[in-house]
Protein backbone atom coordinates (compact mmCIF):
# COMPACT_ATOMS: atom_id res chain seq x y z
CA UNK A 1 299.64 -5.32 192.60
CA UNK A 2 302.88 -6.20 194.76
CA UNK A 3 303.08 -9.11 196.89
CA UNK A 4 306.56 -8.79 199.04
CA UNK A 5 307.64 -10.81 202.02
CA UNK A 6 309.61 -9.92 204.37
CA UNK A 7 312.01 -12.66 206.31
CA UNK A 8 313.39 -10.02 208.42
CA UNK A 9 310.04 -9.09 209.88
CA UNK A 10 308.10 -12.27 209.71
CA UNK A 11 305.82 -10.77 206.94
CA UNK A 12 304.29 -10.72 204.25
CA UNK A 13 302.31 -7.42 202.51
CA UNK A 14 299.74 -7.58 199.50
CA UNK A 15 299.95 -4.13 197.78
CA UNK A 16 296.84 -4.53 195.60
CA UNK A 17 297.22 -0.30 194.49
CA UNK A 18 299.31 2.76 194.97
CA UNK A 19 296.73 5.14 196.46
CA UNK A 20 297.40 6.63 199.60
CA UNK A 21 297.27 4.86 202.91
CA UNK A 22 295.33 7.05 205.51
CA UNK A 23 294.37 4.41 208.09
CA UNK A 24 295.09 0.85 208.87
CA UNK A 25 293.20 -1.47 211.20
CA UNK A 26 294.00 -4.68 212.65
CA UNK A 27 291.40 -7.33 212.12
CA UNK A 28 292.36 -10.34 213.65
CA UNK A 29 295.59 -10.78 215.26
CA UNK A 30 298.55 -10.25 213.16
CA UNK A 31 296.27 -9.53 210.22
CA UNK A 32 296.26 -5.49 209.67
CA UNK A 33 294.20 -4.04 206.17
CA UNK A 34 294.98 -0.98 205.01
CA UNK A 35 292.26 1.71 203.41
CA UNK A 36 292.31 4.85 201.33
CA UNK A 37 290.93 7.78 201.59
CA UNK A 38 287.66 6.51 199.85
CA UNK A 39 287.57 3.77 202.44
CA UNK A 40 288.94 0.64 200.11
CA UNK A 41 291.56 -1.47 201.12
CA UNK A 42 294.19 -1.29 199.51
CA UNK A 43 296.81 -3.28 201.60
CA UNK A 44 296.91 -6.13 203.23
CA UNK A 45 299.57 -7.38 205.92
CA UNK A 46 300.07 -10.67 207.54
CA UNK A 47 302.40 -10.78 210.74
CA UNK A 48 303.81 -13.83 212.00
CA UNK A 49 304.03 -15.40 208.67
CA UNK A 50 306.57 -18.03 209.69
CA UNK A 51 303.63 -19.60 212.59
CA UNK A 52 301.23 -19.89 209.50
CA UNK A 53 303.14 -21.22 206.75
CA UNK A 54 305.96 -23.74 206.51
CA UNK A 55 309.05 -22.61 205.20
CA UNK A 56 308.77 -25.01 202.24
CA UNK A 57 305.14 -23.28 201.62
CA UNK A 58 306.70 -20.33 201.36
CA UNK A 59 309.55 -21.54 198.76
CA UNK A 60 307.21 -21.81 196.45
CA UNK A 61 304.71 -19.32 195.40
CA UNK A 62 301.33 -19.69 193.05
CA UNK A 63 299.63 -17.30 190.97
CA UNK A 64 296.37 -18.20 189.99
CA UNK A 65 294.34 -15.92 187.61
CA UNK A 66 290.80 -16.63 186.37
């Protein structure tokens, strides 16, 4: 899994595997999923990231496993 964001773009993109991407879909606005070809999502993209986080929320970044 990859999490990367992009300043440049205003985004940030959840990679959760490394199958390929044959359609995306937007689901709300500035919220896009990716799928494979067995239907799964396997990406998820948030536009606009800099109208739903602060930029000290995005400073610092938590994993949380359980």
């Amino acid at each position: 899994m990859r999490i990367r964001i992009d300043r440049e773009n205003d985004a940030l993109y959840l990679r959760l595997d490394e199958s390929s991407i044959v359609e995306s879909e937007e689901v709300q606005p500035g919220v896009i999923l990716d799928f494979n070809a067995e239907n799964q999502v396997v990406g998820i993209e948030i536009l606009n990231l800099s109208a739903r986080v602060t930029p000290e929320k995005l400073r610092v970044f938590q994993l949380e496993t359980i």
